[in-house]
Protein backbone atom coordinates (compact mmCIF):
# COMPACT_ATOMS: atom_id res chain seq x y z
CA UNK A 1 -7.94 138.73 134.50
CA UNK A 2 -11.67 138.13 134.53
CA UNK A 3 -13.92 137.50 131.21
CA UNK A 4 -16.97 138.17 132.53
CA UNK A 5 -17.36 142.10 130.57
CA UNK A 6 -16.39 140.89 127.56
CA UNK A 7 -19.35 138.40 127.93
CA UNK A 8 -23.23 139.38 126.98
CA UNK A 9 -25.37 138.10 129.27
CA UNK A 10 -27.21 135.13 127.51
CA UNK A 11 -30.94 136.59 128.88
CA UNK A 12 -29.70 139.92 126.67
CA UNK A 13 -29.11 137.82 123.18
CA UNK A 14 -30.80 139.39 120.46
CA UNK A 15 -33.37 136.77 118.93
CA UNK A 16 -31.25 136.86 115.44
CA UNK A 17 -27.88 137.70 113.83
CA UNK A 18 -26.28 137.57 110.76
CA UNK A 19 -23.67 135.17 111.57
CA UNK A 20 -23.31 132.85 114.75
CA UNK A 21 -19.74 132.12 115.10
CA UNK A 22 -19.26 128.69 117.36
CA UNK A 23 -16.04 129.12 118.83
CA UNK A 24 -13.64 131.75 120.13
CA UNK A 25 -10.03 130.76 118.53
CA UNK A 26 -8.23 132.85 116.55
CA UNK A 27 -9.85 131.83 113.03
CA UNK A 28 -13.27 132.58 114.24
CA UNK A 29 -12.27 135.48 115.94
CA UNK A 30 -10.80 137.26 112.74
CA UNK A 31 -13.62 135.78 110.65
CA UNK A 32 -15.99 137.96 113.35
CA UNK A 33 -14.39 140.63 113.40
CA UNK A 34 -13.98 141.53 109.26
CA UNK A 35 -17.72 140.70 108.89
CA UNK A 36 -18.66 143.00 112.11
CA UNK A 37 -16.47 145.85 110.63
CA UNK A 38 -18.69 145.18 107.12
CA UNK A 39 -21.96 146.00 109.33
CA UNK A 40 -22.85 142.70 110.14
CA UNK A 41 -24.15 141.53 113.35
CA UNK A 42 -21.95 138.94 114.73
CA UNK A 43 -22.25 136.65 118.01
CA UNK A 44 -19.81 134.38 119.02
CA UNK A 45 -20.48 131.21 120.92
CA UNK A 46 -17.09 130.01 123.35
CA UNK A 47 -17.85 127.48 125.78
CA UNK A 48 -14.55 128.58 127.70
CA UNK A 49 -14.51 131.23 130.15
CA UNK A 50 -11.76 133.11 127.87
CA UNK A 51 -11.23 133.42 124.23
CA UNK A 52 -8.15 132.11 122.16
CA UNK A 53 -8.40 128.73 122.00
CA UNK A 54 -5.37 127.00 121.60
CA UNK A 55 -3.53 130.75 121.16
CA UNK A 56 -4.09 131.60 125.26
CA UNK A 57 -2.09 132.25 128.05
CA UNK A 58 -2.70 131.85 131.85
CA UNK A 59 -1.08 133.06 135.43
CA UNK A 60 -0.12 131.09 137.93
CA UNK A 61 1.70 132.45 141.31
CA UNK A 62 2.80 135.24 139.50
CA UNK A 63 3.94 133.33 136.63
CA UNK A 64 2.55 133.46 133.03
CA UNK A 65 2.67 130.60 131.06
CA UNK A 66 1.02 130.00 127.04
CA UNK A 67 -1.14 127.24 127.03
CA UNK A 68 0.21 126.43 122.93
CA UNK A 69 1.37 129.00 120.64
CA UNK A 70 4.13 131.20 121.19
CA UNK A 71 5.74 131.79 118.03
CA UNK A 72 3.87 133.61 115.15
CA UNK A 73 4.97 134.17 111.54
CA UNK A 74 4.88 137.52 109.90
CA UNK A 75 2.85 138.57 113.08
CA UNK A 76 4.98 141.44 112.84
CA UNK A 77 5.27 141.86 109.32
CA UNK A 78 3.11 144.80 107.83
CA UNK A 79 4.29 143.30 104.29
CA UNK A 80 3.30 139.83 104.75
CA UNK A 81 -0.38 138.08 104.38
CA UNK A 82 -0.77 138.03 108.14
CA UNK A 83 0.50 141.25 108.89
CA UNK A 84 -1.78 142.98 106.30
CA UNK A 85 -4.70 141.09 107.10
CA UNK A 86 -4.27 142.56 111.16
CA UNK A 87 -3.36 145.82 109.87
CA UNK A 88 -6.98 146.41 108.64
CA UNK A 89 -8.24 145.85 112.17
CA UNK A 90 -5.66 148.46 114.20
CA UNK A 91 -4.60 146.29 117.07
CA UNK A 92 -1.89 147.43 119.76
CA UNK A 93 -0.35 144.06 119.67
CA UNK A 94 3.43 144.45 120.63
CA UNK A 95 5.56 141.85 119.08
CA UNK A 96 8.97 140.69 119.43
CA UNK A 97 11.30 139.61 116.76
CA UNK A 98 12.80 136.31 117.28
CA UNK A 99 16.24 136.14 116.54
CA UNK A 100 17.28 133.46 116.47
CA UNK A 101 14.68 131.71 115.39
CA UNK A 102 15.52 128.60 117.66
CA UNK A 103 18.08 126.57 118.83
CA UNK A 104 18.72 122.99 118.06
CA UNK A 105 20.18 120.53 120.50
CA UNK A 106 21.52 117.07 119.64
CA UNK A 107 23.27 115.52 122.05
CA UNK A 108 25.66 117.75 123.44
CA UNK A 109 26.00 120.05 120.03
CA UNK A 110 23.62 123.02 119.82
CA UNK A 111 22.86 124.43 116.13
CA UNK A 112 21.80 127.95 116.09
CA UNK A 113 19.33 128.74 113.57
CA UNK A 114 19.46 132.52 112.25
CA UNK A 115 15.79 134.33 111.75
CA UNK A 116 17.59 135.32 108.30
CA UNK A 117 17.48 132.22 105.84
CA UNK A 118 20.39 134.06 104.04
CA UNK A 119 22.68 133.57 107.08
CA UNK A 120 21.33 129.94 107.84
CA UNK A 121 22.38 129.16 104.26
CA UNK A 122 25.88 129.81 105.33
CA UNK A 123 25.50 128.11 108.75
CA UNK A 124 24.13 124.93 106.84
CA UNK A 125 27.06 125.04 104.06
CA UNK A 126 29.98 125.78 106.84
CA UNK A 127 28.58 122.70 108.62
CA UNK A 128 27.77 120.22 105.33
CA UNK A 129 30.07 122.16 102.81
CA UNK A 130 29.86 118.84 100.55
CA UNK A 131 25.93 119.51 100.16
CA UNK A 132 26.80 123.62 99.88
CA UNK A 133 25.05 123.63 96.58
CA UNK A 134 21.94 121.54 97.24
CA UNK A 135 21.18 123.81 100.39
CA UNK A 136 21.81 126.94 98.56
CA UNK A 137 19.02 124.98 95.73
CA UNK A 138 16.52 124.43 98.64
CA UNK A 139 16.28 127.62 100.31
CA UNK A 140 15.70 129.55 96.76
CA UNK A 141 12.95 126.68 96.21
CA UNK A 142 11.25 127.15 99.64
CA UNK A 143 11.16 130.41 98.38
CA UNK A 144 9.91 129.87 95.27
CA UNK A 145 7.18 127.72 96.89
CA UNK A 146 5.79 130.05 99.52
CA UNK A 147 6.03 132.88 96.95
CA UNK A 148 4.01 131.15 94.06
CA UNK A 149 1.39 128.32 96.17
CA UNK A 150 -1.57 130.32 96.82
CA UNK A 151 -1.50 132.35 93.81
CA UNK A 152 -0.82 129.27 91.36
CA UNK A 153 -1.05 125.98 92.48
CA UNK A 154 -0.30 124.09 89.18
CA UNK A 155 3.04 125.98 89.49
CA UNK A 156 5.86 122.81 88.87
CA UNK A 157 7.06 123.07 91.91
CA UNK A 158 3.83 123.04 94.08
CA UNK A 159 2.82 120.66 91.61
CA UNK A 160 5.81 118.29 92.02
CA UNK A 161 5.66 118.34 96.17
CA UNK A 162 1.92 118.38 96.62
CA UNK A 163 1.67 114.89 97.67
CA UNK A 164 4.76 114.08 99.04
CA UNK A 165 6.75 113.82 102.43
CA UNK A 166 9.20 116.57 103.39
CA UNK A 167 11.61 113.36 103.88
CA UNK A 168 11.36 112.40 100.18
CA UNK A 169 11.42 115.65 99.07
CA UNK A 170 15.04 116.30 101.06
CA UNK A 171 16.04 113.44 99.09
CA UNK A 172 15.79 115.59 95.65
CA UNK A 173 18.21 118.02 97.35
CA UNK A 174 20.55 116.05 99.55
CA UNK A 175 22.65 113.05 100.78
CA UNK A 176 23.55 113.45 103.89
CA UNK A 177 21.05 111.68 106.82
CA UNK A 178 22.10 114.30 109.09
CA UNK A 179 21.26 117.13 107.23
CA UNK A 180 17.95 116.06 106.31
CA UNK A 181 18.07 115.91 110.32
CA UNK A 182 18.86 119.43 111.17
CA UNK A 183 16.33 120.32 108.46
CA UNK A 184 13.59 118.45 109.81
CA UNK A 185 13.96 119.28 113.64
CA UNK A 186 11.60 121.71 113.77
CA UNK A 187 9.23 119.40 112.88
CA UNK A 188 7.53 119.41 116.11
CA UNK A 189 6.06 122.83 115.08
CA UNK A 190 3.33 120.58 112.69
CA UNK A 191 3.05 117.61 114.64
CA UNK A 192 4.49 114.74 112.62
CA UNK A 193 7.56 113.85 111.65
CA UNK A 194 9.69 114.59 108.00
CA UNK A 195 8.91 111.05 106.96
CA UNK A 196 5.18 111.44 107.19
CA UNK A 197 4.57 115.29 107.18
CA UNK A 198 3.62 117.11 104.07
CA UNK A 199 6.50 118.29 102.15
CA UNK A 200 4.06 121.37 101.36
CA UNK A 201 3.22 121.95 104.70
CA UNK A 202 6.64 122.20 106.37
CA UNK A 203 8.02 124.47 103.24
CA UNK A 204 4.60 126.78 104.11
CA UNK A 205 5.66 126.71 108.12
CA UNK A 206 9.56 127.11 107.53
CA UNK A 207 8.82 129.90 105.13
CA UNK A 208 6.35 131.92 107.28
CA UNK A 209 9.44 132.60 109.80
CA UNK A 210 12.31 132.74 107.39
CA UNK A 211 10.77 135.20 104.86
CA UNK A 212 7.81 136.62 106.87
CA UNK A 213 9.39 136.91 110.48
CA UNK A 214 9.04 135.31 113.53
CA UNK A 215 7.40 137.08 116.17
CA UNK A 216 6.77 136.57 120.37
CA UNK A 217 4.31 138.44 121.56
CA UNK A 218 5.52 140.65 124.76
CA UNK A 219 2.77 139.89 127.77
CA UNK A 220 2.32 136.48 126.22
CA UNK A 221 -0.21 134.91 123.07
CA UNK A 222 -3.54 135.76 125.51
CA UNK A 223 -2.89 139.40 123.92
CA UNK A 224 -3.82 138.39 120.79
CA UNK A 225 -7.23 136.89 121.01
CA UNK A 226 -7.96 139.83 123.86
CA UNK A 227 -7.52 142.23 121.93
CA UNK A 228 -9.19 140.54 118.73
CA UNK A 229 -12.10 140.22 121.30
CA UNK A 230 -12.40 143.99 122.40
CA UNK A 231 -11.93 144.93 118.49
CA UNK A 232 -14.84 143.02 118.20
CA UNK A 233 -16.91 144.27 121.08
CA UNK A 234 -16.37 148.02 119.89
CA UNK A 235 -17.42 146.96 116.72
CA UNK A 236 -20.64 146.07 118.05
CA UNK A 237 -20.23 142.46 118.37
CA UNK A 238 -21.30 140.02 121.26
CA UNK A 239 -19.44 137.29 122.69
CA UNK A 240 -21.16 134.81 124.88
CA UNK A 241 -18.64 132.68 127.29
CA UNK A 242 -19.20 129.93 129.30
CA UNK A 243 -21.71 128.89 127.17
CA UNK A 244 -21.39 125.59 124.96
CA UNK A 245 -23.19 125.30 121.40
CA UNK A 246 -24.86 121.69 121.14
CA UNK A 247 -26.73 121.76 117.86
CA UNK A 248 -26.58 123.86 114.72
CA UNK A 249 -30.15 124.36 113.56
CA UNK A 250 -31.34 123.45 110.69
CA UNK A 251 -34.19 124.18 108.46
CA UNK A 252 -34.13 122.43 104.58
CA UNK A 253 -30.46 121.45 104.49
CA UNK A 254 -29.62 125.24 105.51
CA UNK A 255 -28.15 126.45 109.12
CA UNK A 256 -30.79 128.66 110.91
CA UNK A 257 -28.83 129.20 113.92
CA UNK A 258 -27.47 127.48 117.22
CA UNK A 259 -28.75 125.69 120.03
CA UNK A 260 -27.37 126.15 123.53
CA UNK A 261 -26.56 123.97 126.39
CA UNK A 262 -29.79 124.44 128.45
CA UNK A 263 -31.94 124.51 125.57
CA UNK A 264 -31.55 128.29 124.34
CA UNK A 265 -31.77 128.70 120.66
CA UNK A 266 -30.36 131.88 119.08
CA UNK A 267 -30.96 132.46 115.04
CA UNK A 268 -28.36 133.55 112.37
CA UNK A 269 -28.68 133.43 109.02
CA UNK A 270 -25.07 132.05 109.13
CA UNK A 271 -23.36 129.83 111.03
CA UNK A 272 -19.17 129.48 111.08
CA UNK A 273 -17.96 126.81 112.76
CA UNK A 274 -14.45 127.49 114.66
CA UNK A 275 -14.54 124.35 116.13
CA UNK A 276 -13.06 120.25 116.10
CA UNK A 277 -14.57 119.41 112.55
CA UNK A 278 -16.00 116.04 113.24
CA UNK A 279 -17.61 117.79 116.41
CA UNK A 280 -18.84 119.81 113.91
CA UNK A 281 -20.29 117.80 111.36
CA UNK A 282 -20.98 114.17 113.71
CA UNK A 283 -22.26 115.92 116.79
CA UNK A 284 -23.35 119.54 115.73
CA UNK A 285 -25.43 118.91 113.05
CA UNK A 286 -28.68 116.08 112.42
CA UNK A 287 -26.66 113.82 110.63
CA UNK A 288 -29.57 113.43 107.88
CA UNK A 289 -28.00 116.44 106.31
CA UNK A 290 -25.06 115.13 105.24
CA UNK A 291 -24.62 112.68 102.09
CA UNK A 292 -23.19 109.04 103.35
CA UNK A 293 -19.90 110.27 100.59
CA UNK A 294 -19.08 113.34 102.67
CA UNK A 295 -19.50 110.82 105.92
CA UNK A 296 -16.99 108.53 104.46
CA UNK A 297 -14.19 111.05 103.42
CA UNK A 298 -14.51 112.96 106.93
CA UNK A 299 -14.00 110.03 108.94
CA UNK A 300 -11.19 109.28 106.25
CA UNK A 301 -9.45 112.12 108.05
CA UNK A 302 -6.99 111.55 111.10
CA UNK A 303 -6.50 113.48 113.98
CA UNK A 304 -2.81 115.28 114.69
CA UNK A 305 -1.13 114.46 117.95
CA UNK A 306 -1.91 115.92 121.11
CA UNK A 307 0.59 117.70 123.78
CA UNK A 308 1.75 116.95 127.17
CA UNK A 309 2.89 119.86 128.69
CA UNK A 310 4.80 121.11 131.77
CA UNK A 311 4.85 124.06 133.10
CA UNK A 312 7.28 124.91 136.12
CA UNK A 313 7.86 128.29 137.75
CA UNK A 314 11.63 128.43 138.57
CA UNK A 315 13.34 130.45 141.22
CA UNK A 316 16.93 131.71 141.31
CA UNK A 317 17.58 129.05 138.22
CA UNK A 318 18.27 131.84 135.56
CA UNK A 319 21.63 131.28 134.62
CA UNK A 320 21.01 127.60 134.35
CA UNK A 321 18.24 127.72 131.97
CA UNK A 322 20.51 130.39 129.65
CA UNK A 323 20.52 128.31 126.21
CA UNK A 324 18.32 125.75 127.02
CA UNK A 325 15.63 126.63 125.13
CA UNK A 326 14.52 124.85 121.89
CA UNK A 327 14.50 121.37 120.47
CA UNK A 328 16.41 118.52 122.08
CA UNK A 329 17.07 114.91 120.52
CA UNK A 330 19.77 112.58 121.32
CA UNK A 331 21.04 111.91 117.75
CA UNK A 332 20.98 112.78 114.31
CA UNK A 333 18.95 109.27 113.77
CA UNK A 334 16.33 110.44 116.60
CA UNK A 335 15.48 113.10 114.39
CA UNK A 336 14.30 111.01 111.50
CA UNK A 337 13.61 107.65 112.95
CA UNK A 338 11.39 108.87 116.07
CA UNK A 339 7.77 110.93 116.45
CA UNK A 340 9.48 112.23 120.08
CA UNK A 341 10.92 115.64 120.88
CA UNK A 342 11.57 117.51 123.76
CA UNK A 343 10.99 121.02 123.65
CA UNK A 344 12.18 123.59 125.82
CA UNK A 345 10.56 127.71 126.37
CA UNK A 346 11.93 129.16 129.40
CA UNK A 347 11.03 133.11 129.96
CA UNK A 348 11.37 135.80 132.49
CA UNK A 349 10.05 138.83 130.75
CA UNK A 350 6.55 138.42 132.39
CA UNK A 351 8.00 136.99 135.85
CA UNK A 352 8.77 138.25 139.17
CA UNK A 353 12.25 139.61 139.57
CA UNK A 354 14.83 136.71 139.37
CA UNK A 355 12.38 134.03 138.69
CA UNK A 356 11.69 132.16 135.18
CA UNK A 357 8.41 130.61 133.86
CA UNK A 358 9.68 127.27 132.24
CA UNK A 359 7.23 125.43 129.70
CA UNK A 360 8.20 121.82 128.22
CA UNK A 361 6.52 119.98 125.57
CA UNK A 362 6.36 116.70 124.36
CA UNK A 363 4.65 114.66 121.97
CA UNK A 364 1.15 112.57 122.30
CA UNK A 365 0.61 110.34 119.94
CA UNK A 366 -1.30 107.56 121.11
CA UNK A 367 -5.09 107.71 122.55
CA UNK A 368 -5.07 104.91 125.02
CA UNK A 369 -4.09 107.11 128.31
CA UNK A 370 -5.97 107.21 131.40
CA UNK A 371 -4.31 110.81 132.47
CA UNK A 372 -6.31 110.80 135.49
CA UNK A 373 -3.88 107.92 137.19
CA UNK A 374 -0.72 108.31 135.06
CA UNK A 375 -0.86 112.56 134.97
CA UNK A 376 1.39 113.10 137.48
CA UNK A 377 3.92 110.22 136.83
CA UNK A 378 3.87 111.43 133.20
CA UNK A 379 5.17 114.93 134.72
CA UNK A 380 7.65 113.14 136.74
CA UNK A 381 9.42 111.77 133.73
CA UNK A 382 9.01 114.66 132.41
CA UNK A 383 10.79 116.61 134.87
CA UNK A 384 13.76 113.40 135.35
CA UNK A 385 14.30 114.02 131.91
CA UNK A 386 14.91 117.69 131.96
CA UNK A 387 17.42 116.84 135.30
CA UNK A 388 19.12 115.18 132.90
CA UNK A 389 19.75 118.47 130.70
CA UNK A 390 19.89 120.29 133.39
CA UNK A 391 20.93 119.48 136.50
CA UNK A 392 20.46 121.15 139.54
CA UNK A 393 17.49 122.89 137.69
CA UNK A 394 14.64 120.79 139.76
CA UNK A 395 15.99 122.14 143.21
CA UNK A 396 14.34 125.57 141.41
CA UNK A 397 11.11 124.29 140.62
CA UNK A 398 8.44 126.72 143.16
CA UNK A 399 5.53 125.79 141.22
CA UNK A 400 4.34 123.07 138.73
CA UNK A 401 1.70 122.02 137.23
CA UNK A 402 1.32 119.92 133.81
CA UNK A 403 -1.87 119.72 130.74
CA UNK A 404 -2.36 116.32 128.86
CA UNK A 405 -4.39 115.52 125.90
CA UNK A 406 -7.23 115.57 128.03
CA UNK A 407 -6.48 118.99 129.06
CA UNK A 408 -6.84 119.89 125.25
CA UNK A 409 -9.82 118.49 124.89
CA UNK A 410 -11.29 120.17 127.69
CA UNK A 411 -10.73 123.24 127.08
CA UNK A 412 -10.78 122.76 123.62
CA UNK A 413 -13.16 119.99 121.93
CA UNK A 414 -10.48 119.22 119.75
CA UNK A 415 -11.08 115.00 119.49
CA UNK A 416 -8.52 113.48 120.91
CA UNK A 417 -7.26 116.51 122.67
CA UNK A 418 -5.45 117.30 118.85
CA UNK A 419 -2.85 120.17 118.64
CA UNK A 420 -2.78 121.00 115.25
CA UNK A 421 -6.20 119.91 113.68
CA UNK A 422 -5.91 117.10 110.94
CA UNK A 423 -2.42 115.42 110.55
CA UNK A 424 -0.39 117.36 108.75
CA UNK A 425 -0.22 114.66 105.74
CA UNK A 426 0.01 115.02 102.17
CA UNK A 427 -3.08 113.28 101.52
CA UNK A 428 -5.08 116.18 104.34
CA UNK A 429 -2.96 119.28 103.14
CA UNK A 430 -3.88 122.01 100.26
CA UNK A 431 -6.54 121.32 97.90
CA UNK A 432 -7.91 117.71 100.16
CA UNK A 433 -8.40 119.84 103.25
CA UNK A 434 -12.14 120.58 104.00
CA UNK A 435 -13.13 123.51 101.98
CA UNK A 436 -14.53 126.33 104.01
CA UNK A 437 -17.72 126.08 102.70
CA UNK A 438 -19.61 122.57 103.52
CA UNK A 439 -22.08 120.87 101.87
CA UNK A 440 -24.64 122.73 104.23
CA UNK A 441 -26.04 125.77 102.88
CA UNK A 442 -25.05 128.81 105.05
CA UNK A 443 -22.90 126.95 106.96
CA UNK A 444 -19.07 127.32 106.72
CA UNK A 445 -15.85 126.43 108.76
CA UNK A 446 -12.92 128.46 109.39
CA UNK A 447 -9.68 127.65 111.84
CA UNK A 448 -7.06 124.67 111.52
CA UNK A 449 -9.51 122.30 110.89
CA UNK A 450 -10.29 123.92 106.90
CA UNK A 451 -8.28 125.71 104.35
CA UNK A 452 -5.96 127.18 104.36
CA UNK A 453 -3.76 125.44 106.58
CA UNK A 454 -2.96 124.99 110.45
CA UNK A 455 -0.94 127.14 113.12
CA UNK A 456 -2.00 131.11 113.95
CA UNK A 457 -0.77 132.45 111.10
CA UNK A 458 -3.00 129.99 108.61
CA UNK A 459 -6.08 130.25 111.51
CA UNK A 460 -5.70 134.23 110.30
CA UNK A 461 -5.60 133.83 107.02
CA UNK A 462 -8.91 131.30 107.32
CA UNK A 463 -10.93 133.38 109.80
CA UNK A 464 -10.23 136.34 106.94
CA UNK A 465 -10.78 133.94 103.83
CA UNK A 466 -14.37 132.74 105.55
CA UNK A 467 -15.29 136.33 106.52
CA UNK A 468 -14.80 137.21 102.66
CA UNK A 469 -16.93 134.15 101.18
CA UNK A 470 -19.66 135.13 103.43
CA UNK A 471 -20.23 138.30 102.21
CA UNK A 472 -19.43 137.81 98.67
CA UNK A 473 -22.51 135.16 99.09
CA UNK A 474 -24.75 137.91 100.03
């Protein structure tokens, strides 16, 4: 598909706007299109030839493959946060409910995890029926949590969770190291593992899909950001690809607008800032604006892992890949004791007759990667390991091609090539997060990288939240 009418050309930019948005993910496309359908004039700023972000989706020999999400919660969900907050802007989005909600491999068992948290209960107890009343305790406290969290945070139980690890907070409920397993092995949906991910965070993520719904998008996750993006043009916003922000201007300690690569400047009276957050504040802006305090707690912050991903277009290989998809670990142990997974989404609605698109996942934790020279032995293991699970399944393989951490961060900015923003630790999560407002008058952040939270549903609820503070400023 080509970008180039949903871009303005940059010799037909208006001289001014109300808000610049810098950044075309999800957050910053929500927060742009709320204030465009309040009558404000809205550009946004995407130095990628294509909105979405990490929330995209690309074709390859017929194949189509998403580039990172694929799974949304309450997407689908007219009665949830997210699913009110895209009601109000009429998209066509059609959306899949997932059920089940994944499958868990481990070793050669497979645990299937309902979409309804009622019927996992029962899975859970049939499997662990000594800890049948601490799981049945759990799930009406993850409940309890996502129910009660944004509306009152002092609530005990927020209270008593905020700054602890999921791991420690299993302990208050159970005994049994392999339960804590099963319970933690979607971890890989935050980025870190149950001993060092926020207890908050993963009740928040596990929540969204038990109580809100978990949702595929049918034509892939490109068909949310496109159609955010022609909301937004028929609202009378602009969108300018291709083009890369490299200053936020600056006039008294207050954003005056954006400076592009090639030495354009465009004004705005606002400027929201969709993007990496240290890009944001270390490279964006003259770093006389900001007090040596704020400096210090930023760079306090750590980045989340990055991804290496496969993706292989398989022919003829659809019977083999039938239940393959989901997590895979060796053991229980591996669960807890390791910050690895490997995760398997094979699909063929969006493939040519008989023929699979086959995306695997893993882990990057670790910065010191040349990915130029080890790239494509990277991919190799990769693929050994999955002949492994599979066998017989690389004879299949018709096309391949694979995205490392340097992939992310070209396409993305995101420092280090990060996934999922900020690790996801208690000491980064709920009220420590950035706020969405920064010490810079008119200038605010929305996305993964602020409040509320990371993943599509939380970059929703941000771009929404941000929209909202902006005009109840003016």
């Amino acid at each position: 598909m080509s970008y180039k009418g949903y871009s303005v050309p940059a010799s037909k930019l208006k001289t001014s706007y109300d808000v610049i948005v810098i950044g075309a993910g999800i957050g910053g496309l929500i927060c742009a299109n709320f204030l465009a359908k309040n009558g404000y004039s809205v550009l946004i700023v995407e130095q990628h030839y294509k909105p979405g972000g990490l929330c995209s989706s690309f074709r390859r020999e017929g194949f189509t493959f998403d580039a990172g999400a694929h799974l949304f919660g309450g997407i689908g969900n007219p009665r949830s946060l997210t699913g009110t907050i895209l009601s109000r802007l009429d998209l066509n989005l059609d959306v899949i409910p997932q059920n089940p909600l994944d499958l868990v491999h481990i070793g050669n068992e497979t645990i299937t995890i309902p979409a309804d948290s009622g019927k996992y209960v029962s899975v859970l107890q049939d499997m662990f029926p000594k800890e049948a009343g601490g799981i049945a305790r759990f799930f009406e406290d993850l409940s309890v949590i996502n129910k009660t969290k944004a509306a009152n945070p002092d609530h005990d139980l927020v209270k008593s969770y905020e700054m602890t690890t999921y791991y420690r907070m299993l302990g208050d409920y159970f005994t049994d190291e392999n339960l804590k397993a099963v319970l933690s092995a979607q971890w890989g949906y935050l980025g870190l593992p149950a001993k060092k991910v926020s207890a908050l965070t993963m009740c928040l993520m596990l929540g969204s899909y038990f109580l809100d719904g978990a949702f595929v998008i049918r034509g892939g996750s490109q068909r949310l950001p496109d159609q955010l993006a022609e909301h937004l043009l028929g609202l009378g916003g602009q969108i300018l690809l291709a083009h890369e922000a490299t200053h936020i201007l600056t006039d008294d300690d207050r954003a005056t607008g954006v400076k592009l690569k090639g030495r354009q400047t465009v004004k705005g009276r606002c400027v929201v800032s969709n993007v990496d957050a240290k890009q944001t504040f270390l490279k964006l802006l003259p770093r006389t604006c900001l007090k040596e305090d704020f400096v210090m707690n930023l760079l306090g912050y750590k980045e989340s892992c990055s991804m290496f991903v496969t993706f292989l277009g398989l022919k003829g290989a659809n019977k083999l890949v039938e239940g393959i998809n989901g997590w895979h670990f060796e053991s229980y142990s591996d669960i807890l004791a390791q910050e690895d997974f490997f995760l398997l989404l094979a699909s063929t609605g969006d493939s040519p007759k008989g023929q699979c698109a086959l995306r695997i996942l893993v882990p990057i934790f670790d910065s010191g990667h040349n990915w130029q020279e080890e790239k494509k032995a990277f991919e190799n293991g990769i693929v050994s390991r999955l002949e492994k699970r599979c066998p017989g399944l690389g004879d299949k393989i018709v096309y391949r091609e694979s995205a490392s951490p340097a992939t992310y961060y070209r396409y993305t900015r995101n420092s280090r090539g990060a996934a999922y923003g900020w690790a996801l630790t208690p000491e980064a999560q709920g009220r420590f997060r950035l706020d969405n407002r920064t010490p810079i008058r008119n200038l605010f952040l929305t996305g993964h990288w602020t409040k509320p939270g990371t993943g599509v549903a939380s970059a929703i609820h941000s771009g929404f939240l941000t929209a909202v503070q902006i005009m109840g400023k003016d």
